[in-house]
Structures are given as C-alpha cells and as structure tokens.
C-alpha atoms as a PDB file:
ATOM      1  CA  UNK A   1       8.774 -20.666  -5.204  1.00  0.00           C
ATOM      2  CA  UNK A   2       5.799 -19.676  -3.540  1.00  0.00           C
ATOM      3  CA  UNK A   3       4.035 -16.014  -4.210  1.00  0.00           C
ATOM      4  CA  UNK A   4       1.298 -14.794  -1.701  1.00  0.00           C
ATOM      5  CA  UNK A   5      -0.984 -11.907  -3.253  1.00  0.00           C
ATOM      6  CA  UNK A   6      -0.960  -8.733  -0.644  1.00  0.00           C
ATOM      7  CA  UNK A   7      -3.312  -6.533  -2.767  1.00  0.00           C
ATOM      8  CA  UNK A   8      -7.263  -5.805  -2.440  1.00  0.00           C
ATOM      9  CA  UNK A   9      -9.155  -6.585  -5.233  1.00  0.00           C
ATOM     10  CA  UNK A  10     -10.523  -3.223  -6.863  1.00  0.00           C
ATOM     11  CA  UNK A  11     -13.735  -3.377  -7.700  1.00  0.00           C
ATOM     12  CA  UNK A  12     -17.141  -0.870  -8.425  1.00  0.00           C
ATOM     13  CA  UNK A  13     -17.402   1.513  -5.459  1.00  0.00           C
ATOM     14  CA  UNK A  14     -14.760   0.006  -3.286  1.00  0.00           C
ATOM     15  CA  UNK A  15     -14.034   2.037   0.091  1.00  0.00           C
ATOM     16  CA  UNK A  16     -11.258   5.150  -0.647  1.00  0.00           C
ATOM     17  CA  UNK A  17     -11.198   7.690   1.154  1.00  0.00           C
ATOM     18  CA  UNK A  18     -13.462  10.332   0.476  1.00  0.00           C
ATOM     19  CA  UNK A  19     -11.082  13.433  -0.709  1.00  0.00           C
ATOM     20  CA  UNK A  20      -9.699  11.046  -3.406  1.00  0.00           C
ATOM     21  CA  UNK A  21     -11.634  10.180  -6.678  1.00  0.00           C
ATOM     22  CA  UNK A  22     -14.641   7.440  -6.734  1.00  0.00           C
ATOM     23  CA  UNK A  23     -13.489   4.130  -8.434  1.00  0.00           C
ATOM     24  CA  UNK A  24     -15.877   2.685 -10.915  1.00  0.00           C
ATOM     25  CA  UNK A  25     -15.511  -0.620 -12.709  1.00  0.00           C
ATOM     26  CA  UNK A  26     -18.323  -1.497 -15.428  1.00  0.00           C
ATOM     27  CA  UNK A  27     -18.795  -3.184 -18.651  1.00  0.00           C
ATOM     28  CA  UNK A  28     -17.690  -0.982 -21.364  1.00  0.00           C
ATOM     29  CA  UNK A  29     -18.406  -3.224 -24.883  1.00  0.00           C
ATOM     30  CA  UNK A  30     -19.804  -7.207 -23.727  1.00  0.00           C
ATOM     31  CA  UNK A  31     -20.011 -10.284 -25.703  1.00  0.00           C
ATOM     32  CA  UNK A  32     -24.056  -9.372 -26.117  1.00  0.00           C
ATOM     33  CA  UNK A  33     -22.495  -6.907 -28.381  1.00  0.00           C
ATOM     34  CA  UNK A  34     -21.653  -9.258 -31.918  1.00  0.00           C
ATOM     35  CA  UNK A  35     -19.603  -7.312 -34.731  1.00  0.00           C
ATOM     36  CA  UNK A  36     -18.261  -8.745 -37.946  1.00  0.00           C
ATOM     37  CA  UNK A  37     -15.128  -7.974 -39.655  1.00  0.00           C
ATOM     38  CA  UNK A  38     -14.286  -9.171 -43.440  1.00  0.00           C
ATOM     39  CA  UNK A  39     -17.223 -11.675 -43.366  1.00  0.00           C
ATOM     40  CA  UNK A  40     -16.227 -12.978 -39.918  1.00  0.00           C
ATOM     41  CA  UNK A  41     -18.494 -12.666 -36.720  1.00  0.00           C
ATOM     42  CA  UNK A  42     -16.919 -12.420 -32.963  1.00  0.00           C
ATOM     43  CA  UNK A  43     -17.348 -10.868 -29.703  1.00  0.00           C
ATOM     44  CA  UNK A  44     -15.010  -8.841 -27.501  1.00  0.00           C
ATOM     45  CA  UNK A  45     -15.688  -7.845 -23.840  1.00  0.00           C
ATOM     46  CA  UNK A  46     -13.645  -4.203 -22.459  1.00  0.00           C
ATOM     47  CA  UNK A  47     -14.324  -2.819 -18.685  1.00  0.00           C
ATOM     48  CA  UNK A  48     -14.292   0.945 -17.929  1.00  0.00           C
ATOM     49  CA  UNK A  49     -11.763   1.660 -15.169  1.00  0.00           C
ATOM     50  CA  UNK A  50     -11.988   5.189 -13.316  1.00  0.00           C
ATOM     51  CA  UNK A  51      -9.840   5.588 -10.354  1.00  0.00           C
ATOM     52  CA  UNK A  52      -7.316   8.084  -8.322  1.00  0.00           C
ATOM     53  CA  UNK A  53      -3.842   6.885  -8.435  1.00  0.00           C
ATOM     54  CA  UNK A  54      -3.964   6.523  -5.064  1.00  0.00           C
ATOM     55  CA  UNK A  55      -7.154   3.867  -4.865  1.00  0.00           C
ATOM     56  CA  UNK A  56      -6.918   0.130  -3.812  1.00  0.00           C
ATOM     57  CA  UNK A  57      -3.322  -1.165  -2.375  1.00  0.00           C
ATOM     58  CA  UNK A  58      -1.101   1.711  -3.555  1.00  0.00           C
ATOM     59  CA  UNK A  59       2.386   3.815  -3.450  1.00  0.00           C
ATOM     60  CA  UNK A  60       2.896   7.126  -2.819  1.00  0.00           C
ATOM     61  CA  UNK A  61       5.482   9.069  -4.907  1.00  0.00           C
ATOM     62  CA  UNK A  62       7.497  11.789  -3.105  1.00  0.00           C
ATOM     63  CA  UNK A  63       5.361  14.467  -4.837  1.00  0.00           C
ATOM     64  CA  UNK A  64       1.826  13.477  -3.120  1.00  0.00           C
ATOM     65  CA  UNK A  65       3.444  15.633   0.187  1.00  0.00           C
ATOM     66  CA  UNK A  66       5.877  17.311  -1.211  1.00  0.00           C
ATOM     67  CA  UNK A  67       5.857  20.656  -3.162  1.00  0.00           C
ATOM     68  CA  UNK A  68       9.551  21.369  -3.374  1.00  0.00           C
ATOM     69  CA  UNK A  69      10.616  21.572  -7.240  1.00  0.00           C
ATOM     70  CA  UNK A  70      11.956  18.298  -8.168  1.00  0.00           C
ATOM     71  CA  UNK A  71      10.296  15.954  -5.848  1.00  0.00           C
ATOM     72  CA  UNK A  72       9.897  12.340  -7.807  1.00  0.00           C
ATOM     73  CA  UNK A  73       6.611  11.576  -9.439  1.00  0.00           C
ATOM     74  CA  UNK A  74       5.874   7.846  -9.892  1.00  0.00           C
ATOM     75  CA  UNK A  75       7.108   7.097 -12.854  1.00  0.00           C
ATOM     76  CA  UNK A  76      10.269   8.890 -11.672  1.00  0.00           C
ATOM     77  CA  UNK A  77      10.951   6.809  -8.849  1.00  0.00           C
ATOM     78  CA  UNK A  78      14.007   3.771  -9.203  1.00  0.00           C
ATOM     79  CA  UNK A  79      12.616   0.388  -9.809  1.00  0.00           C
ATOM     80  CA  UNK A  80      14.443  -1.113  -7.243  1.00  0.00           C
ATOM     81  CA  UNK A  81      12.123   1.256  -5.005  1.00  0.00           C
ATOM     82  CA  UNK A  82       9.667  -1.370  -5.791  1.00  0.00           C
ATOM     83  CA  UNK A  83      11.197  -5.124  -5.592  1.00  0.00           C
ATOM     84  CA  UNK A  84      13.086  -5.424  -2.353  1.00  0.00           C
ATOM     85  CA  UNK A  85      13.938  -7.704   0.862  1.00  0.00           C
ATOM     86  CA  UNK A  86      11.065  -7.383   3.428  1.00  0.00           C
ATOM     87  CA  UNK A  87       9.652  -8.993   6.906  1.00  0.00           C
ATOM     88  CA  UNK A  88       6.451  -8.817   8.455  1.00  0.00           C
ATOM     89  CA  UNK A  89       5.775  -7.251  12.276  1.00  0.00           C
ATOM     90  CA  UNK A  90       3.208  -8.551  14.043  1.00  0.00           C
ATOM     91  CA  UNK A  91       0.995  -5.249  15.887  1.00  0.00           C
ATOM     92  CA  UNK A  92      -2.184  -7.264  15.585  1.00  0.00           C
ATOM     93  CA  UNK A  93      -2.251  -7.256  19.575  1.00  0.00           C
ATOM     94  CA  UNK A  94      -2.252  -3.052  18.751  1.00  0.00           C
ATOM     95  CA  UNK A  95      -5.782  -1.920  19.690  1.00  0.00           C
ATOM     96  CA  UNK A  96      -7.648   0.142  16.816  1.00  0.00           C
ATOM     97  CA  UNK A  97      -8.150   3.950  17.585  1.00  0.00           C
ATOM     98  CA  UNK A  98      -4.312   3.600  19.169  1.00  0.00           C
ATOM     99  CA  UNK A  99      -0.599   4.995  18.207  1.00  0.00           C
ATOM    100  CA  UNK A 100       1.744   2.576  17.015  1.00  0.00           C
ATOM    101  CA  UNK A 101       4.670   3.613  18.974  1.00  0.00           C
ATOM    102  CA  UNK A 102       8.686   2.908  18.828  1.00  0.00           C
ATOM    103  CA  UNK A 103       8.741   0.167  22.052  1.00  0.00           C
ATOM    104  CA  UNK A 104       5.537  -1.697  19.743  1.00  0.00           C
ATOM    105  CA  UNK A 105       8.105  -1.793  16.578  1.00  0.00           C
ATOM    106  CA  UNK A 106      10.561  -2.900  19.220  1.00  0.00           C
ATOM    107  CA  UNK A 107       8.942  -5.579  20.526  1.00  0.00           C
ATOM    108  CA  UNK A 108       7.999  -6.520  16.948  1.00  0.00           C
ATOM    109  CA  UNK A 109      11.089  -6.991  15.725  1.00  0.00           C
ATOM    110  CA  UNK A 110      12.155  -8.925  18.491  1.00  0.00           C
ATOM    111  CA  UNK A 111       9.492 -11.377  18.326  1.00  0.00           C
ATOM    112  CA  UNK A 112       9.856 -11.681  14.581  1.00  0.00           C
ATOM    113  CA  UNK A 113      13.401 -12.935  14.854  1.00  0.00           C
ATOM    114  CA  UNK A 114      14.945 -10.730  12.356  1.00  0.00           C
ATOM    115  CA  UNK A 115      16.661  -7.204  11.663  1.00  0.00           C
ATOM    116  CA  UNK A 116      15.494  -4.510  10.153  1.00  0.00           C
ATOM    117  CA  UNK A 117      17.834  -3.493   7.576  1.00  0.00           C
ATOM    118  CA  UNK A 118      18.539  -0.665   5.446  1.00  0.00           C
ATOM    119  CA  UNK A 119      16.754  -0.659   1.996  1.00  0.00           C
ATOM    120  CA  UNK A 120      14.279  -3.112   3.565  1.00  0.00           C
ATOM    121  CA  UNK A 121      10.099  -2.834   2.760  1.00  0.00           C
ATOM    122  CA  UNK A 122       8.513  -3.633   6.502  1.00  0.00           C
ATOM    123  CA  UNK A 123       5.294  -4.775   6.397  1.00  0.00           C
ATOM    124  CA  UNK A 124       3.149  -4.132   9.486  1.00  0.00           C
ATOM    125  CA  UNK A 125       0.255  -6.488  10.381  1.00  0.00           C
ATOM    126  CA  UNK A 126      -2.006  -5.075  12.328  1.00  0.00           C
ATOM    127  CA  UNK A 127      -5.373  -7.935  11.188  1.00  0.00           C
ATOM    128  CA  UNK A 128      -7.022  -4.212  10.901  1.00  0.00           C
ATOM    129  CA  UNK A 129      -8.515  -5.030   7.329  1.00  0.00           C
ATOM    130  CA  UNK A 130      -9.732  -8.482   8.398  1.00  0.00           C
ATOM    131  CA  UNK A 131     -11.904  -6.548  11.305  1.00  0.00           C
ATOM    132  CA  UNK A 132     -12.629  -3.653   9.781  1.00  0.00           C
ATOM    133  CA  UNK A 133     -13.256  -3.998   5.703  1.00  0.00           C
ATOM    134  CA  UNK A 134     -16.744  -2.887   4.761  1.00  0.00           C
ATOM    135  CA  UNK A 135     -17.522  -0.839   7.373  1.00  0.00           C
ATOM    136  CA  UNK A 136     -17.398   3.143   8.244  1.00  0.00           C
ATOM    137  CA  UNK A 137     -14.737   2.509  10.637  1.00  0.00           C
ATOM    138  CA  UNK A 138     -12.174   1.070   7.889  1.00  0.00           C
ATOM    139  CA  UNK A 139     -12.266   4.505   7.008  1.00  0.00           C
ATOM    140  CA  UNK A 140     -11.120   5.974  10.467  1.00  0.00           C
ATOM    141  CA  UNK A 141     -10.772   3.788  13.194  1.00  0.00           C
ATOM    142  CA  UNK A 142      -7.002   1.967  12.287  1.00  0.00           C
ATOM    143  CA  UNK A 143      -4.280   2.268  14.511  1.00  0.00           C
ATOM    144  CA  UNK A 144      -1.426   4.023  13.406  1.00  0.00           C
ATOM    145  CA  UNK A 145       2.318   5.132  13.187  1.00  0.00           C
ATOM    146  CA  UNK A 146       3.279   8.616  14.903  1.00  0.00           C
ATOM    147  CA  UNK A 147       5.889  10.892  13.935  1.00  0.00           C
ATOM    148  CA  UNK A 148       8.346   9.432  16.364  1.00  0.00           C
ATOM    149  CA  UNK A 149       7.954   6.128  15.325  1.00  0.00           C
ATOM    150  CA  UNK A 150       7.859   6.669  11.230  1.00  0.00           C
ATOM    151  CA  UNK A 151      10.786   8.067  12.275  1.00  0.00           C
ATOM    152  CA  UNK A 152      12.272   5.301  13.969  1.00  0.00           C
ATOM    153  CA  UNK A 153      11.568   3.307  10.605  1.00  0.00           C
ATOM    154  CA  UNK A 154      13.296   5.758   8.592  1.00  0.00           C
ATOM    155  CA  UNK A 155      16.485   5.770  10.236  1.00  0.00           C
ATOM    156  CA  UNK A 156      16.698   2.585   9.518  1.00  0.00           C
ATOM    157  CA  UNK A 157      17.321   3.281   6.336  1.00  0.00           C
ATOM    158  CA  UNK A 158      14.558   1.251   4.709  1.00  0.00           C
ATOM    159  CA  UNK A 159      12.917   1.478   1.508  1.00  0.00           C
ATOM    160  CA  UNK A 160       9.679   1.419   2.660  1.00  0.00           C
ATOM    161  CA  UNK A 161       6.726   0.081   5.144  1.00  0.00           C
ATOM    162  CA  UNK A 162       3.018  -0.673   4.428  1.00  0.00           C
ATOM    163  CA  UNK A 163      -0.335  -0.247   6.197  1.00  0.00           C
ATOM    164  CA  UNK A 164      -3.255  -2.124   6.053  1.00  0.00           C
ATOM    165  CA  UNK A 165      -5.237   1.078   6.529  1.00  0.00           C
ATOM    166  CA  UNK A 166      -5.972   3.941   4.018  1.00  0.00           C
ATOM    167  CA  UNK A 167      -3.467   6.416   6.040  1.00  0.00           C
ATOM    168  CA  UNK A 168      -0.248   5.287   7.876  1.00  0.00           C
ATOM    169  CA  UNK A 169      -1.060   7.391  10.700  1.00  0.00           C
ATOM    170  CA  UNK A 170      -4.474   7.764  12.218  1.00  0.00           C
ATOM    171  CA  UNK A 171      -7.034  10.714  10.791  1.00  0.00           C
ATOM    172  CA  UNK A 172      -5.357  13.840  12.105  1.00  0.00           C
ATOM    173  CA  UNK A 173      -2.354  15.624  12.704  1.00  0.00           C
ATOM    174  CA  UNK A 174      -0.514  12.148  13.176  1.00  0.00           C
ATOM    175  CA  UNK A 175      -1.240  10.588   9.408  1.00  0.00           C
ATOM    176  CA  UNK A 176       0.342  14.358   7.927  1.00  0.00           C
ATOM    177  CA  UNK A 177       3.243  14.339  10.122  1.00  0.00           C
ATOM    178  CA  UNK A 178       3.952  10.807   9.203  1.00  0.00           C
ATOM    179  CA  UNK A 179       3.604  11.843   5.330  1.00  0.00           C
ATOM    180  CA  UNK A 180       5.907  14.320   6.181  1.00  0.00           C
ATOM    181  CA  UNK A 181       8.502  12.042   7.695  1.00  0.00           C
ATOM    182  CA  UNK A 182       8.553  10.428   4.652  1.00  0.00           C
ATOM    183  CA  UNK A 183       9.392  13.400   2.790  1.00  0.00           C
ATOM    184  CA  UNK A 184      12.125  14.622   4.643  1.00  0.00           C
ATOM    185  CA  UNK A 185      13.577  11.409   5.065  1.00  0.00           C
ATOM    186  CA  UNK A 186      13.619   9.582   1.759  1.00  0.00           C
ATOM    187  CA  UNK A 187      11.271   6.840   1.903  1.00  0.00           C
ATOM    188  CA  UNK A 188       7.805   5.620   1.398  1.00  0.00           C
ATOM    189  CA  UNK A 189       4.665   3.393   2.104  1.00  0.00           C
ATOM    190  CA  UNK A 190       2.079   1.969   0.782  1.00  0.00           C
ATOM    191  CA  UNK A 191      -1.492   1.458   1.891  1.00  0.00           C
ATOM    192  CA  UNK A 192      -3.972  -1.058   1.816  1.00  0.00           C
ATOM    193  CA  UNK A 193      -1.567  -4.218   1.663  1.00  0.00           C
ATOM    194  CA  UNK A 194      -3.530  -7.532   2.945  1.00  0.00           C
ATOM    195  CA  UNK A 195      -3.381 -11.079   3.368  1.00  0.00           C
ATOM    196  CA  UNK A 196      -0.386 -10.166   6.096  1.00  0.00           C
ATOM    197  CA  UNK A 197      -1.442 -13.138   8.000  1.00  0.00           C
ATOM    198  CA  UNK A 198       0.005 -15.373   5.453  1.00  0.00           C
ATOM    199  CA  UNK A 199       3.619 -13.944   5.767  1.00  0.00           C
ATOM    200  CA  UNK A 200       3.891 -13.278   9.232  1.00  0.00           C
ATOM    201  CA  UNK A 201       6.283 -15.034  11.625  1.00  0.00           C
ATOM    202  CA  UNK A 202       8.154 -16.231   8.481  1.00  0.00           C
ATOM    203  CA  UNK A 203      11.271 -14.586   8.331  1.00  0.00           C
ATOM    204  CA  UNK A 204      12.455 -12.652   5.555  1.00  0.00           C
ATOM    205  CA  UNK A 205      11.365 -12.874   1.874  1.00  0.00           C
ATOM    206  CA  UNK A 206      11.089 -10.116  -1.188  1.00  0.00           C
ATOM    207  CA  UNK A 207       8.378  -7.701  -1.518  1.00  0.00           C
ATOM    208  CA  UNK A 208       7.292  -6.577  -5.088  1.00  0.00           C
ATOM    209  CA  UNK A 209       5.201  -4.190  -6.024  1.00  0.00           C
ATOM    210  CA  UNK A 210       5.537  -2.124  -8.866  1.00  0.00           C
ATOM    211  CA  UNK A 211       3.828   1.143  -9.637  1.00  0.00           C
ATOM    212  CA  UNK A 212       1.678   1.420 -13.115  1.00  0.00           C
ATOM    213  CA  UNK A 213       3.773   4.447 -15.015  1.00  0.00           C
ATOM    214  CA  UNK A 214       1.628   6.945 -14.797  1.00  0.00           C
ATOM    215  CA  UNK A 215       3.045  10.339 -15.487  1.00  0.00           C
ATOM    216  CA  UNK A 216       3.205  13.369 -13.033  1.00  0.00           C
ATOM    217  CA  UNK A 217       1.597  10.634 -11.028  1.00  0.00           C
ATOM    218  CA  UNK A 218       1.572  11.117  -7.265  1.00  0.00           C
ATOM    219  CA  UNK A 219       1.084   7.385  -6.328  1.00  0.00           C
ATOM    220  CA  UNK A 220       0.053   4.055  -7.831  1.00  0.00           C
ATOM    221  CA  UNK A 221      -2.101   1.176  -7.518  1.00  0.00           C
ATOM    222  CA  UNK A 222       0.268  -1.804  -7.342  1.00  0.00           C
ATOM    223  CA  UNK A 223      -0.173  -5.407  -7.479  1.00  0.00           C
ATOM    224  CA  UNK A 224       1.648  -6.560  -4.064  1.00  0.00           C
ATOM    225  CA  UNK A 225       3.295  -9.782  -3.826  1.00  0.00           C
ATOM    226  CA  UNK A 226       5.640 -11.547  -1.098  1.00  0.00           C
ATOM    227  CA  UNK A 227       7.547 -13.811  -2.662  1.00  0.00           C
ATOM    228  CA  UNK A 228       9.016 -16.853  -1.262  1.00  0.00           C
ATOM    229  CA  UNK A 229      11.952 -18.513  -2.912  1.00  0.00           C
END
C-alpha cells in the first residue's frame, strides 16, 4: 500500500489565524539535563506543545458554529467521520482572491473521472499552500467555496471536504455562511490539508484523519493521510 502524508508540519509560531491561540513548540527537559535514578545515570528529552484545537491541518466539530444544545464536540463525533472513501478535484486553475463556484466543482468532477458519492471526504486542490505558505496573504488571499456551492457538496451527501486554506470560504461573509452550511446540513471540513498534488488525477482512495480526543473540543489537529491500497 502506499500512504501520502496531507498534513503541515506544526511547528514554533506557525501561521494560524490570528483570533485563534499562538502555537508554541520548545524544549521542555533536554538531554543537557542528566538525572540519576537508583545509582543509574540517563537523559530524557520532553517538548512543550501549546496550541488551539483548531491549529495546523485540522477538523471542525459541529459545536465550533453551532450553539444549539447538543451539537457534537470532537470527541463526540463517529469514527467513521474520520476514515472514509475520498477523490481529489483539481481548482488549481481557480485564481486566488476568487469564489469557488458550483460549474468549477462541475467541471472538476468531470475531469477527475469519478463520482462524488454520499459519505465521501472531497479533497479540493487548489496549489494555494504551495504559492502562498509563509506569507501575509496565506492568511487572506485563498480562493474559496460560497454558500451555494458548500451547498452543492452537501447534498451530496458527503462526509466531508478539505481546504488548503485556513477558512473554506474566503475572509468575510462567504467563510461564515459556508460554516453555516455545514451546520445545517450535517457535514464537515477540514483545513490546511497539503501535499494534494500527490493524489490528484488518481481516482479514488481512503482519506484518514482522525481527531486527538479532546473533550468539549470544537475541532482537532489531525494527522491526514490518503491511503492507497
């Protein structure tokens, strides 16, 4: 089998956006540090880890845009949620600072060669991170879904779609209403997925990526894989 890594690597400072928490990575203990137990001298090295749940490639959970009583938290959500059939679209001819719009997903399917079908994970490769990463305009200049074509996704029935971007629908009005199609239709993304280039134009495969379980959490980092059989 073959199994492609989709997931940024989280490291000190990486980009977020700026209404979620900083993420810090540092040495907590390091093997400068030399300790003795019963006689016996060794060394152990431990990181510090501070992050939102919604930092690096990440889920949301129902609850991050919904406030109705009972809406799933992360560690609420089926595990099945996470580990699903998938395909790749390829927008990358999308400009940035643009709507992704139905007749794009349209076109996208077509050229991929395969259906989208209900409980699916779609993955939509845009080459935005490739361009982009490192710079302000990661932050704000992707292109994104609108509400009419989130919505197009969703009644398909699918599981779930991923972004390359921080926000499925660009800064604005359009990434809210696109959280909000995901509410009120039952399914869910994730953000910051890469490496699409590596699974595009081949077809169908599985998508896994499963949440850490963090309680009451409203999303996850995830370690996304495509995997290949």
């Amino acid at each position: 089998m073959e199994l492609i890594d989709l997931s940024r690597e989280i490291h000190h400072k990486m980009q977020r956006l700026v209404n979620h928490p900083t993420i810090e990575v540092y040495p907590f203990s390091t093997h400068d540090e030399k300790r003795v137990a019963d006689g016996y001298e060794f060394s152990s090295a431990t990181m510090v880890l501070h992050m939102g749940d919604h930092g690096g490639t990440h889920v949301d959970a129902p609850v991050h845009f919904d406030d109705r009583p009972g809406a799933k938290t992360i560690e609420e959500m089926p595990l099945e949620t996470f580990f699903t059939e998938a395909m790749c679209l390829d927008l990358t001819h999308i400009p940035d600072r643009t709507d992704i719009t139905i007749a794009d997903l349209e076109a996208a399917e077509r050229k991929a060669g395969v259906t989208i079908q209900p409980k699916d994970t779609v993955l939509l490769y845009t080459g935005f991170y490739k361009r982009a990463a490192g710079t302000d305009g990661y932050i704000t200049d992707f292109p994104g879904l609108t509400k009419d074509s989130a919505t197009w996704l969703g009644r398909k029935g699918i599981t779930a779609f991923t972004v390359e971007s921080v926000s499925p629908g660009r800064p604005g009005r359009n990434n809210f209403e696109v959280h909000h199609v995901c509410r009120d239709l039952g399914f869910t993304h994730y953000e910051g997925v890469v490496n699409l280039d590596k699974v595009v134009g081949r077809g169908r495969f599985r998508f896994i990526a499963f949440p850490l379980r963090i309680r009451a959490g409203t999303g996850s980092p995830v370690r996304a894989v495509a995997w290949f059989p």
